[in-house]
N, C-alpha and C. Protein backbone atom coordinates (compact mmCIF):
# COMPACT_ATOMS: atom_id res chain seq x y z
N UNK A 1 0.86 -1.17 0.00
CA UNK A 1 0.00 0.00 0.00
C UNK A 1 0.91 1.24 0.00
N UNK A 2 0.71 2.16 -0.98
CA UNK A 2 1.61 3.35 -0.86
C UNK A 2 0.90 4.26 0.07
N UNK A 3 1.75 5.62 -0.24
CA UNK A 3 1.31 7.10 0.40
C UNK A 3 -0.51 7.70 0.11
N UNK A 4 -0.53 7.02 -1.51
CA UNK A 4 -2.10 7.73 -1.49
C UNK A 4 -2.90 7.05 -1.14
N UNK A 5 -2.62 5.37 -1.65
CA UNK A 5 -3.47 4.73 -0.54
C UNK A 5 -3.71 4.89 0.74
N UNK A 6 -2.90 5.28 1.39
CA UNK A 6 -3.17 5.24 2.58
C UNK A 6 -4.28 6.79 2.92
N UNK A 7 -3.62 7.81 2.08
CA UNK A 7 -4.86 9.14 2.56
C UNK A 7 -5.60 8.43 1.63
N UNK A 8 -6.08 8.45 0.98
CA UNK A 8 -7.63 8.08 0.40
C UNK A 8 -8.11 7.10 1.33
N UNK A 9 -7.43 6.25 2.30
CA UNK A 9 -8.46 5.67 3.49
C UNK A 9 -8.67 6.30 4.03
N UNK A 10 -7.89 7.23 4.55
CA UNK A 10 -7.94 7.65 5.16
C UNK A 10 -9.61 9.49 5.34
N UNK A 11 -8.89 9.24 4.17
CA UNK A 11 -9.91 10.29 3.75
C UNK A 11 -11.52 9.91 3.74
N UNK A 12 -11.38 8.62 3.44
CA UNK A 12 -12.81 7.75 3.12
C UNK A 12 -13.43 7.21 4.72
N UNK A 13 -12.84 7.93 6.11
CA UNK A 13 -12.86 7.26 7.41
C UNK A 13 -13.46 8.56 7.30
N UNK A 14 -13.11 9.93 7.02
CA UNK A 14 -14.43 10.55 7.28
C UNK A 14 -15.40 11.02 6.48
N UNK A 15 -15.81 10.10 5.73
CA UNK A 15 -16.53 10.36 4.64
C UNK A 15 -16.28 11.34 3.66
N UNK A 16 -14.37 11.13 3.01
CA UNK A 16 -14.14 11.88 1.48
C UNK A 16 -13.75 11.27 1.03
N UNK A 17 -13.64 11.63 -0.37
CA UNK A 17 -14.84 12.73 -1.17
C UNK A 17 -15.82 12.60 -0.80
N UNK A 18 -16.45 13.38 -0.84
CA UNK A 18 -17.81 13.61 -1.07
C UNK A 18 -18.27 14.03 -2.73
N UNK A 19 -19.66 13.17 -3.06
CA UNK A 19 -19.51 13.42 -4.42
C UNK A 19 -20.30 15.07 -4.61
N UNK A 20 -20.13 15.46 -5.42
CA UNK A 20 -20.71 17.19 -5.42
C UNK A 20 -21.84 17.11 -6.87
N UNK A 21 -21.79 15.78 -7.44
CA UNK A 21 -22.45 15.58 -8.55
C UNK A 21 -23.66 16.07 -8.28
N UNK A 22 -24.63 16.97 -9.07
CA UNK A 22 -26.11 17.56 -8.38
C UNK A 22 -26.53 18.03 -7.43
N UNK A 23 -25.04 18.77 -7.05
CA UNK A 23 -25.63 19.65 -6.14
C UNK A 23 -25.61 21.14 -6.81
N UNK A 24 -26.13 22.17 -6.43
CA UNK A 24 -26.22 23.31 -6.84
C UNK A 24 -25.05 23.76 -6.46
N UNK A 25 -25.23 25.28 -7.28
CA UNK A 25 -24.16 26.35 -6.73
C UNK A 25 -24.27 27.07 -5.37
N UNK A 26 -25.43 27.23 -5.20
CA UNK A 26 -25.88 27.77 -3.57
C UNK A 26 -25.53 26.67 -2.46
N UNK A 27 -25.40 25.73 -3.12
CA UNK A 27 -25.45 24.02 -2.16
C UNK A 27 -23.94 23.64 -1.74
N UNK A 28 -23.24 24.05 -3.23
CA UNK A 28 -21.80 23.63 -3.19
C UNK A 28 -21.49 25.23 -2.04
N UNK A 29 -21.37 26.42 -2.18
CA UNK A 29 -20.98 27.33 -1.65
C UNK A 29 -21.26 27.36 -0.28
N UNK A 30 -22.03 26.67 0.65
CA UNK A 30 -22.80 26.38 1.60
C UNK A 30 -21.54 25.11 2.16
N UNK A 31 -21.45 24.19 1.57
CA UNK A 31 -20.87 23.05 1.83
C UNK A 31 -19.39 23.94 1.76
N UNK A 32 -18.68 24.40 1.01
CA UNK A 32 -17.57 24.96 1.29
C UNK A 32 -17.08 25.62 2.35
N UNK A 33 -18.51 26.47 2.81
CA UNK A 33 -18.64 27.48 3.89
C UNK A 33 -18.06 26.53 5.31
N UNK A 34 -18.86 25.32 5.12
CA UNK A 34 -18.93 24.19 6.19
C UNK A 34 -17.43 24.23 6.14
N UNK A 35 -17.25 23.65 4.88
CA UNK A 35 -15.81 22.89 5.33
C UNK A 35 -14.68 24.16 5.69
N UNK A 36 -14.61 24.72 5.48
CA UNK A 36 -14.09 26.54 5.87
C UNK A 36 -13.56 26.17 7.43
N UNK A 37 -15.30 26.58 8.00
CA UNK A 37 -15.65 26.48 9.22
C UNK A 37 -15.01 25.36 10.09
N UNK A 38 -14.90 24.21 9.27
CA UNK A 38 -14.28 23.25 9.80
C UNK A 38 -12.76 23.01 10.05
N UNK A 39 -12.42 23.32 9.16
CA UNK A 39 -11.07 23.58 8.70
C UNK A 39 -10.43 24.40 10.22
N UNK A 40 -11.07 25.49 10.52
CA UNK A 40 -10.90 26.61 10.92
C UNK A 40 -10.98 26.04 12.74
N UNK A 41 -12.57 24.75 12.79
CA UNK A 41 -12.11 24.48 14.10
C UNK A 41 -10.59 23.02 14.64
N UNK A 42 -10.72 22.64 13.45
CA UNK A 42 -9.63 21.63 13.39
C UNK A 42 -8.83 22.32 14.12
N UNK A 43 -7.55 23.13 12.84
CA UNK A 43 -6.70 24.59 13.40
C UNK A 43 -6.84 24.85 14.63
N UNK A 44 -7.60 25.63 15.12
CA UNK A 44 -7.76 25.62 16.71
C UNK A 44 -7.68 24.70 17.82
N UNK A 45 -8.31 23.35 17.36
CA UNK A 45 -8.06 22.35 17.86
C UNK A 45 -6.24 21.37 17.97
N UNK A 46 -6.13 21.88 16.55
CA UNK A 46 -4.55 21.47 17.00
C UNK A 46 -3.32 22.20 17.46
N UNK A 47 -3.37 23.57 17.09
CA UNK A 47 -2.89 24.53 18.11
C UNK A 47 -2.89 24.38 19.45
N UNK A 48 -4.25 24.27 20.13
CA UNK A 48 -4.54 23.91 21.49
C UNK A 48 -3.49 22.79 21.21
N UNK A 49 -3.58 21.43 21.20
CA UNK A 49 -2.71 20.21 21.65
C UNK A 49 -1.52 19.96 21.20
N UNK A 50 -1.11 21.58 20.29
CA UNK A 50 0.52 21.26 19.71
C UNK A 50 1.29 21.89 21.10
N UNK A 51 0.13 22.95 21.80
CA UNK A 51 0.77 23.88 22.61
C UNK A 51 0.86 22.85 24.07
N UNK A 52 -0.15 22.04 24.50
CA UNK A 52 -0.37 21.40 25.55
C UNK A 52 0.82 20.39 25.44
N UNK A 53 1.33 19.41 23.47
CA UNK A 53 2.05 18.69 24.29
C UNK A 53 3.72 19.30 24.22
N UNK A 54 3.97 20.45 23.77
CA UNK A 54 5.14 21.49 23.86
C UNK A 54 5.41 21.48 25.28
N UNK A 55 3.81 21.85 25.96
CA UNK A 55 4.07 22.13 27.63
C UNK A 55 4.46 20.32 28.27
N UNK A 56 4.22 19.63 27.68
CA UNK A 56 4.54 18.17 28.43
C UNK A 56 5.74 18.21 27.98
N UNK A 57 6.23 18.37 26.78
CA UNK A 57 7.62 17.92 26.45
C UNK A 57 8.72 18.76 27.47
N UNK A 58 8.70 20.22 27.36
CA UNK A 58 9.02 20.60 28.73
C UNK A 58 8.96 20.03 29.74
N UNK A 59 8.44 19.97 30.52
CA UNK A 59 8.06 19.57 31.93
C UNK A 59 9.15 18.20 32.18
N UNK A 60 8.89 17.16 30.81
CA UNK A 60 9.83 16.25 31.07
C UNK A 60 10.74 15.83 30.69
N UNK A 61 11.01 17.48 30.10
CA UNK A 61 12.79 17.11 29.00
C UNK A 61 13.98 17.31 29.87
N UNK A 62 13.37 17.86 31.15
CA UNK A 62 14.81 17.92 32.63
C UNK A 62 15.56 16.47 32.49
């Protein structure tokens, strides 16, 4: 199994692609918005735990 195999499972664990076949333009722009939004809380979310395990690696790099 190579590199893309592995993201396209990976991708397919949270349901991507997604197919966009028939959806509208108001529908697709909406769904972008989402994934934006999402994107955006990921980011935040891994900031928070890049910073938390920075603070562990400290603590036990004495």
């Amino acid at each position: 199994m190579n590199e893309d195999d592995l993201l396209v499972a990976k991708a397919q664990e949270f349901g991507l692609p997604r197919s966009l076949e028939g959806m509208s333009v108001d529908s697709l722009k909406a769904y972008r918005t989402a994934l934006e939004q999402e994107i955006a809380s990921v980011d935040h979310a891994l900031s928070h735990r890049e910073g938390a395990l920075a603070g562990a690696q400290a603590l036990f790099k004495s």
